[in-house]
N, C-alpha and C. Protein backbone atom coordinates (compact mmCIF):
# COMPACT_ATOMS: atom_id res chain seq x y z
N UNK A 1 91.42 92.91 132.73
CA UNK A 1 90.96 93.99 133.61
C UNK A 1 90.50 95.16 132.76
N UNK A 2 89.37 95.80 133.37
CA UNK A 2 89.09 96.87 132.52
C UNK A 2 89.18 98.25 133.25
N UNK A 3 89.57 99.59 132.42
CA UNK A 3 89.47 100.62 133.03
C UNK A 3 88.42 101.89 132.72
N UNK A 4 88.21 102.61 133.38
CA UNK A 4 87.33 103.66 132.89
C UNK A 4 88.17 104.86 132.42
N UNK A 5 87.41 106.07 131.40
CA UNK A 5 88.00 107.12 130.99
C UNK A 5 88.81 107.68 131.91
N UNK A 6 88.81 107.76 133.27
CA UNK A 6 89.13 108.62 134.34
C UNK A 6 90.57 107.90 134.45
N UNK A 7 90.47 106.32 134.78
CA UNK A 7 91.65 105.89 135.39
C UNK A 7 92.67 106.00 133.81
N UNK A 8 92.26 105.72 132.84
CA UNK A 8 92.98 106.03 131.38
C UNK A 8 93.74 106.90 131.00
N UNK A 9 92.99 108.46 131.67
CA UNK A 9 93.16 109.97 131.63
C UNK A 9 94.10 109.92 132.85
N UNK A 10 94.07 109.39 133.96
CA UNK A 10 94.92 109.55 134.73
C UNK A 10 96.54 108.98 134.04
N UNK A 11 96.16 107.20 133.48
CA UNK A 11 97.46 106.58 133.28
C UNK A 11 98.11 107.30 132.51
N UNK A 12 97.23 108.09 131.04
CA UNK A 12 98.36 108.47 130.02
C UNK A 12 98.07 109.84 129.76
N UNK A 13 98.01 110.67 130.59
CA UNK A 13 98.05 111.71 130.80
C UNK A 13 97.23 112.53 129.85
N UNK A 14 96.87 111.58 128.98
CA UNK A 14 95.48 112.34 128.33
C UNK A 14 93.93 112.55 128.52
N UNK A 15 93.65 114.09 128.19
CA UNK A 15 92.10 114.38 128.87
C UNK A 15 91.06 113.42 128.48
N UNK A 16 90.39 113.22 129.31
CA UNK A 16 89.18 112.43 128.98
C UNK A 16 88.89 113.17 127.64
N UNK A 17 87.88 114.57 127.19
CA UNK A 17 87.58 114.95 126.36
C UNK A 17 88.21 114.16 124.85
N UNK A 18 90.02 113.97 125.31
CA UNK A 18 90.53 113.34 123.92
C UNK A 18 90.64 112.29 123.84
N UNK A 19 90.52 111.50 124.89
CA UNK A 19 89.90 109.76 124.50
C UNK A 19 88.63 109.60 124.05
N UNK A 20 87.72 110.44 124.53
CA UNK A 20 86.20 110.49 124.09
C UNK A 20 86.61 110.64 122.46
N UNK A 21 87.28 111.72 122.06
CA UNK A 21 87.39 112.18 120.31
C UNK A 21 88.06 110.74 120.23
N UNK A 22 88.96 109.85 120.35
CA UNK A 22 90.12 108.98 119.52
C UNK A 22 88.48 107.80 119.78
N UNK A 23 88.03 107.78 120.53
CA UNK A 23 86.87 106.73 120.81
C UNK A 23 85.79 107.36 119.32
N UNK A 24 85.19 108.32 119.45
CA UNK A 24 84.24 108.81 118.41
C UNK A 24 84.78 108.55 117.03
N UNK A 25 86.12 109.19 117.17
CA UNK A 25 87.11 108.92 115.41
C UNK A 25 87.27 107.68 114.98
N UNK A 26 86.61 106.68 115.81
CA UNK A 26 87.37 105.28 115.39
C UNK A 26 88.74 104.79 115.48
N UNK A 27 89.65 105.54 116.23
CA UNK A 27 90.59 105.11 116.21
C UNK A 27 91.08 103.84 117.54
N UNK A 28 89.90 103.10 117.81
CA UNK A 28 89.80 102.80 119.23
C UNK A 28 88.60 101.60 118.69
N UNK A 29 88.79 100.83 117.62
CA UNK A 29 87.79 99.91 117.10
C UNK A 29 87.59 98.56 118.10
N UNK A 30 87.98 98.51 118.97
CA UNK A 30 87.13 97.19 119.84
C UNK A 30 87.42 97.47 121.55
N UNK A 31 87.27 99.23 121.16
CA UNK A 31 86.38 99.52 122.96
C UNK A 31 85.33 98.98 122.99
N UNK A 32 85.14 98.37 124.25
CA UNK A 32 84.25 98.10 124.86
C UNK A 32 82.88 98.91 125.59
N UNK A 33 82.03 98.35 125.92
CA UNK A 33 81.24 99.79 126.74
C UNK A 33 80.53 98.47 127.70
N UNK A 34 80.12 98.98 128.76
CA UNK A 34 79.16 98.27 130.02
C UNK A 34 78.04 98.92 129.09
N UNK A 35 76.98 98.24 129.46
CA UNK A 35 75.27 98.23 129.78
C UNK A 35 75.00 99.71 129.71
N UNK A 36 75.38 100.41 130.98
CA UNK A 36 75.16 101.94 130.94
C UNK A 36 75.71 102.99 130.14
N UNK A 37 76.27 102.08 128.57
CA UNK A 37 77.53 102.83 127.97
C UNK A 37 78.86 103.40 128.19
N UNK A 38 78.84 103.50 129.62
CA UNK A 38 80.74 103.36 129.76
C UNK A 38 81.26 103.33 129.00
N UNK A 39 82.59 103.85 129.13
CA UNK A 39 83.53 102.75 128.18
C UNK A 39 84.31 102.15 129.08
N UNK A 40 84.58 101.28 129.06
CA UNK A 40 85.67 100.23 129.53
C UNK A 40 86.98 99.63 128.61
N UNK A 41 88.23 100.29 129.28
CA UNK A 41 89.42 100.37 128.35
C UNK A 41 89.96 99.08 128.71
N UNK A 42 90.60 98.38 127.87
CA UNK A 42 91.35 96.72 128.08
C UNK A 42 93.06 97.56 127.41
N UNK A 43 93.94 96.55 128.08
CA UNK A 43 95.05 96.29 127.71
C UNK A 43 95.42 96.58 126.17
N UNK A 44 94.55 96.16 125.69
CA UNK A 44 95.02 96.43 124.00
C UNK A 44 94.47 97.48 123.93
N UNK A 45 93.86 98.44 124.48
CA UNK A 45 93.36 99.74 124.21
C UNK A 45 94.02 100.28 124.52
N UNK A 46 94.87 100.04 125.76
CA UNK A 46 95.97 100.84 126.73
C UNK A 46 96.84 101.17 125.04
N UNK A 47 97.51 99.79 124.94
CA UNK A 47 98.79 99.54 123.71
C UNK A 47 98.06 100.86 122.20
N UNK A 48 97.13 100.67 122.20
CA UNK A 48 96.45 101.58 120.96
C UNK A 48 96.83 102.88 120.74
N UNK A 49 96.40 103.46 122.39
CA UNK A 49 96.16 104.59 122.55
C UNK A 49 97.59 104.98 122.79
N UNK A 50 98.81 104.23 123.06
CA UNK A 50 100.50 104.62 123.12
C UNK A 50 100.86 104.52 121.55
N UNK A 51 100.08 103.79 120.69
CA UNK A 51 100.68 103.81 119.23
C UNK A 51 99.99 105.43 118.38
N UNK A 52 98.49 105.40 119.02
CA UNK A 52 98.64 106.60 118.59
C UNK A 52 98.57 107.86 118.92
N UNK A 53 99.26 107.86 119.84
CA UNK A 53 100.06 109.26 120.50
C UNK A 53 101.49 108.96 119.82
N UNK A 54 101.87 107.93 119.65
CA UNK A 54 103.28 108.07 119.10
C UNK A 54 103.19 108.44 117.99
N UNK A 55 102.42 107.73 116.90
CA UNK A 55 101.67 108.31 115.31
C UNK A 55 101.22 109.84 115.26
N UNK A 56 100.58 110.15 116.25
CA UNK A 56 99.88 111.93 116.54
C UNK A 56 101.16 112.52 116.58
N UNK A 57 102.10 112.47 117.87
CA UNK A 57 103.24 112.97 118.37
C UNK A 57 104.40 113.53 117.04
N UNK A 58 104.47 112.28 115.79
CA UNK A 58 105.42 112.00 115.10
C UNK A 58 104.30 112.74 113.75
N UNK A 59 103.50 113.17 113.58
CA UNK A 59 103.45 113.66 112.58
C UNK A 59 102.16 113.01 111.74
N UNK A 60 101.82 111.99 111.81
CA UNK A 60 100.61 111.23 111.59
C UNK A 60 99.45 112.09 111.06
N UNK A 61 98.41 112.24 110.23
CA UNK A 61 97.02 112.62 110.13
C UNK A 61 96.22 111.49 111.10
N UNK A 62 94.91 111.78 111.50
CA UNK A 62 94.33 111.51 111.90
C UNK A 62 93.47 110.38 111.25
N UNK A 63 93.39 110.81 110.05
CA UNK A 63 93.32 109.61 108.68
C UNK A 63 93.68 108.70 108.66
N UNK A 64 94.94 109.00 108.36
CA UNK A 64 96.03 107.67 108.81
C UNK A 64 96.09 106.62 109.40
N UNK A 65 95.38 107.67 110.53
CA UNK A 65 95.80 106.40 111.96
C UNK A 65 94.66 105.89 112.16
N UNK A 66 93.67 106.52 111.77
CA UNK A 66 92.18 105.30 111.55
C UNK A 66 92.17 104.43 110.69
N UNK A 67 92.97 105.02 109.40
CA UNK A 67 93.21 103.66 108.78
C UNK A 67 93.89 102.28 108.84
N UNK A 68 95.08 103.35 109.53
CA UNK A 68 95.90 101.93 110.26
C UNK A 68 95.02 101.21 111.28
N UNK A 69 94.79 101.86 112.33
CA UNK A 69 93.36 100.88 112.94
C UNK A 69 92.60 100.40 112.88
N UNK A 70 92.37 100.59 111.29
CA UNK A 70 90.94 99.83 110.56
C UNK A 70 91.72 98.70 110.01
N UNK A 71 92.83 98.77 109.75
CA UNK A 71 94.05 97.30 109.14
C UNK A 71 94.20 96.22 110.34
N UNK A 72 94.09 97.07 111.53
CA UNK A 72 94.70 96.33 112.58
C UNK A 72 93.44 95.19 112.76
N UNK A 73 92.05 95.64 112.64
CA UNK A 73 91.06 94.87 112.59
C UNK A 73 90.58 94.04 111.99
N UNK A 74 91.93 93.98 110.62
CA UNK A 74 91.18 93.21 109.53
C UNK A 74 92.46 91.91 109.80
N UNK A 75 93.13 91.85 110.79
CA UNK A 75 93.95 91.00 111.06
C UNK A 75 95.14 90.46 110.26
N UNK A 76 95.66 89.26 109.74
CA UNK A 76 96.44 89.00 109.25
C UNK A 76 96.73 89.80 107.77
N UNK A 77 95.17 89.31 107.27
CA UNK A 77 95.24 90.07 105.79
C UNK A 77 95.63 91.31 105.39
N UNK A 78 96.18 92.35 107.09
CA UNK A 78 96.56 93.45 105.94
C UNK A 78 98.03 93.91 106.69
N UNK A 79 98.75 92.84 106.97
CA UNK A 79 99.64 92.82 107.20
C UNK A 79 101.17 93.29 106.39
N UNK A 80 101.01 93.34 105.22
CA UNK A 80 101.88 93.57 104.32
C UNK A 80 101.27 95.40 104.30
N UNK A 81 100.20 95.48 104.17
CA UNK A 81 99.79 97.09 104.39
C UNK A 81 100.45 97.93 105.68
N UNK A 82 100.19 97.34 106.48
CA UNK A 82 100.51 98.07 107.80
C UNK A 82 101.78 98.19 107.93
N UNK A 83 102.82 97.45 107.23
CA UNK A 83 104.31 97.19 107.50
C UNK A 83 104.66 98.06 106.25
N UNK A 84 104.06 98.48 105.25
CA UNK A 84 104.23 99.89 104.48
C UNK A 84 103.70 100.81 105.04
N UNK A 85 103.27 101.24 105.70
CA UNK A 85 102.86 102.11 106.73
C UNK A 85 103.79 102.52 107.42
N UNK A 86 104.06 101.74 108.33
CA UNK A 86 105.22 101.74 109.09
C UNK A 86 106.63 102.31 108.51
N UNK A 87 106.74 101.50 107.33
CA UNK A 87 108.40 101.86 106.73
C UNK A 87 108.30 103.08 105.93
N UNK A 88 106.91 103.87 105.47
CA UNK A 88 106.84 105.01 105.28
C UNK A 88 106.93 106.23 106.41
N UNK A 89 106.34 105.40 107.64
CA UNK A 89 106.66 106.70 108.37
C UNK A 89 107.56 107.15 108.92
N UNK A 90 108.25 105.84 109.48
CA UNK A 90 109.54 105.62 109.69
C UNK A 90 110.70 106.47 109.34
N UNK A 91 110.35 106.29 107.62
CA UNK A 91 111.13 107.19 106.80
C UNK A 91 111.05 109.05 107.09
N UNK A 92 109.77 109.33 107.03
CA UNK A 92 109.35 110.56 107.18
C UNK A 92 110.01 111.29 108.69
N UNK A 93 110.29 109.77 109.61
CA UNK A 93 110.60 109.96 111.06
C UNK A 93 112.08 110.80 110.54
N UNK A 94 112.45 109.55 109.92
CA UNK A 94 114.09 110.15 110.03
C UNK A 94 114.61 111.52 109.45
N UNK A 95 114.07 111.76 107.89
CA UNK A 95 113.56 113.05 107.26
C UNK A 95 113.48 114.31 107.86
N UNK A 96 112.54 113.70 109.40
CA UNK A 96 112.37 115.17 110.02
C UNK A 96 113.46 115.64 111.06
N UNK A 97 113.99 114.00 111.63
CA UNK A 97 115.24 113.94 112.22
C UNK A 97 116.33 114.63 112.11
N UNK A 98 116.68 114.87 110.89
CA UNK A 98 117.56 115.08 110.25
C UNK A 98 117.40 116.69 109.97
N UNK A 99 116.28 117.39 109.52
CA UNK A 99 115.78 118.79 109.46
C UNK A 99 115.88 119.20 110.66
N UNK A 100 115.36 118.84 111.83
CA UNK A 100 115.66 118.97 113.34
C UNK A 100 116.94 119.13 113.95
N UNK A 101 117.86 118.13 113.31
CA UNK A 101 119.08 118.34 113.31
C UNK A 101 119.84 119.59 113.19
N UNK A 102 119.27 119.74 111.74
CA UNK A 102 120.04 120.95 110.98
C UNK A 102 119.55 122.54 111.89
N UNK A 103 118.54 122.19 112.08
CA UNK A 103 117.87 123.21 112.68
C UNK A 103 118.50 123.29 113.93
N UNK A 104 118.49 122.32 114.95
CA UNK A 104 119.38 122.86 116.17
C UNK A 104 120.60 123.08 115.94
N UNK A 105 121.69 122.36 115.45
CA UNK A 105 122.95 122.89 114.45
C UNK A 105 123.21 124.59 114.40
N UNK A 106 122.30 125.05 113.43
CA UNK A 106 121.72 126.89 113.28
C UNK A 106 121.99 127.23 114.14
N UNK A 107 120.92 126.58 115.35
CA UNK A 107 120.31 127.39 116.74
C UNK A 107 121.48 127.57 117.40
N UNK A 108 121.95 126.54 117.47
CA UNK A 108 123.17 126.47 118.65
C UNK A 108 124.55 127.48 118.02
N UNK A 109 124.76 127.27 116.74
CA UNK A 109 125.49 128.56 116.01
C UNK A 109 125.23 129.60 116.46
N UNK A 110 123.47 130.08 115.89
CA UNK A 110 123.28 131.44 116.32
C UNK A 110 123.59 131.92 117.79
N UNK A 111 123.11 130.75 118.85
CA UNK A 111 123.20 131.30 120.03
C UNK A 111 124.72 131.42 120.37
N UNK A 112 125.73 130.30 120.17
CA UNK A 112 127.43 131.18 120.63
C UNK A 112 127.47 132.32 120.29
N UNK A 113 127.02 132.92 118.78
CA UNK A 113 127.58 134.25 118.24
C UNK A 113 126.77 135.39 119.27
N UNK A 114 125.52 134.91 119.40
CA UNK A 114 124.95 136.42 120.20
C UNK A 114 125.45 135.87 121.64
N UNK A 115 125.75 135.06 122.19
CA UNK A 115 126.66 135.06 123.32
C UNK A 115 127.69 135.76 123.59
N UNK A 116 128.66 135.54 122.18
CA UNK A 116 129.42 136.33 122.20
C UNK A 116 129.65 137.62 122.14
N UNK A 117 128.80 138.07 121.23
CA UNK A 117 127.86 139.59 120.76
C UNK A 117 127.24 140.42 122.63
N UNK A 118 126.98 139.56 123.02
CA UNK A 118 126.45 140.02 125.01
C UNK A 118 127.85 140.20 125.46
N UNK A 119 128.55 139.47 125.20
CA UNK A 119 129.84 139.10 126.06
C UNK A 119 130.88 140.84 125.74
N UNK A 120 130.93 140.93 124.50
CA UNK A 120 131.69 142.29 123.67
C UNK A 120 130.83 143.22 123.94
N UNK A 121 129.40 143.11 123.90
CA UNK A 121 128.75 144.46 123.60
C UNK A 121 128.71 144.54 122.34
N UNK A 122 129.25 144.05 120.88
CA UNK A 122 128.79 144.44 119.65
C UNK A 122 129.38 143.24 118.99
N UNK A 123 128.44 143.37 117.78
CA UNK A 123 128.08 142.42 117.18
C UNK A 123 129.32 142.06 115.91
N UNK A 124 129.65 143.73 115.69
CA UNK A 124 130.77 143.48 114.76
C UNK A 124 132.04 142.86 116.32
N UNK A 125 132.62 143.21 116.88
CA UNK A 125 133.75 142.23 117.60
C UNK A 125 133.17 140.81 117.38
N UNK A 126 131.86 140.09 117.63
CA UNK A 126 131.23 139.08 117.76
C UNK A 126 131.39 138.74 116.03
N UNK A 127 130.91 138.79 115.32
CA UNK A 127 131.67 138.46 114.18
C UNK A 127 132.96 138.15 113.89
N UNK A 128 133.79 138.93 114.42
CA UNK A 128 135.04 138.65 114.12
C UNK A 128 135.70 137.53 115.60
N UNK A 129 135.07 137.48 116.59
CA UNK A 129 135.80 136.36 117.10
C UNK A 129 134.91 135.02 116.60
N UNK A 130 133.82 135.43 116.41
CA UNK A 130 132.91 133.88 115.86
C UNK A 130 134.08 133.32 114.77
N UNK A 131 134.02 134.38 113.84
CA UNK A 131 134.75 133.95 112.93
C UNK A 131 136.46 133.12 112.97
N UNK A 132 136.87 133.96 113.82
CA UNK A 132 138.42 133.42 114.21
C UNK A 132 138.10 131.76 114.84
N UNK A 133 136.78 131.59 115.66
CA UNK A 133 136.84 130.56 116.13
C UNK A 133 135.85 129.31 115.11
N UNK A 134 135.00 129.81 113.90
CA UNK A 134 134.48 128.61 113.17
C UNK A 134 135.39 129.57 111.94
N UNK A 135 136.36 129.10 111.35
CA UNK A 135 136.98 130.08 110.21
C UNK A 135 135.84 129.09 108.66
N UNK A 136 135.23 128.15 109.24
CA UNK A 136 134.85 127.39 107.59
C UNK A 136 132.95 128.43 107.93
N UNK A 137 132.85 128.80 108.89
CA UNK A 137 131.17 128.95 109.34
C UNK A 137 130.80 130.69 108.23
N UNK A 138 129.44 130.68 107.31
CA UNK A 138 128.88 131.34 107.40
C UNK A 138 128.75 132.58 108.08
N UNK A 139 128.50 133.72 107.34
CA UNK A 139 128.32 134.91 108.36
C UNK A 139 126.71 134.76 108.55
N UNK A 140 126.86 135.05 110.36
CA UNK A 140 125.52 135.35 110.78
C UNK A 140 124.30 136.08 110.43
């Protein structure tokens, strides 16, 4: 079955305008088009366009992901490529995971103490009960 930009833009919530760009960038190597140039999206275009929003989403260049799409076309042979691809980004996934982590960690620190800091009215009491209650934690 095939779909048009509209019903595409409807399924995955992305604007036509940016399927038109992932179509122009190449990242979309065996769209189809009707006679009148359409495009007409297939099933494996559907699957494409979820790998690279997940690749975009996660940090990906745009590079990248044409290149990986240009692997995907060359079929078996670049199979050992694409699966370093993968276990590189993978990696980078977890990397940021982990910074994200640390970062909400902070956030959620900072926010008890100025909770507490609203709660007293000042920041020095808020220090000193933060403190009584994380005795290993950093001053704010």
């Amino acid at each position: 079955m095939g779909y048009t930009i509209k019903q595409v833009s409807e399924m995955t919530g992305l604007s036509v305008p940016t399927l038109r760009f992932y179509d122009k960038e190449g990242l979309l190597p065996e769209l189809k088009r009707k006679e009148s140039g359409y495009r007409i999206f297939s099933e494996e275009d559907l699957y494409s366009i979820e790998l690279i929003e997940c690749f975009k989403q996660s940090g990906m260049q745009i590079r990248e992901i044409r290149h990986f799409m240009a692997l995907v076309k060359q079929g078996d042979a670049s199979l050992e490529e694409r699966l370093a691809i993968c276990q590189r980004h993978v990696k980078r996934l977890e990397e940021k995971m982990g910074d994200l982590r640390r970062a909400l960690d902070h956030s959620l620190h900072t926010l008890e103490f100025y909770e507490i800091a609203a709660e007293t009215g000042s920041e020095a009491l808020a220090g000193e009960k933060y403190r009584a209650l994380h005795p290993d934690a950093e001053e704010e």
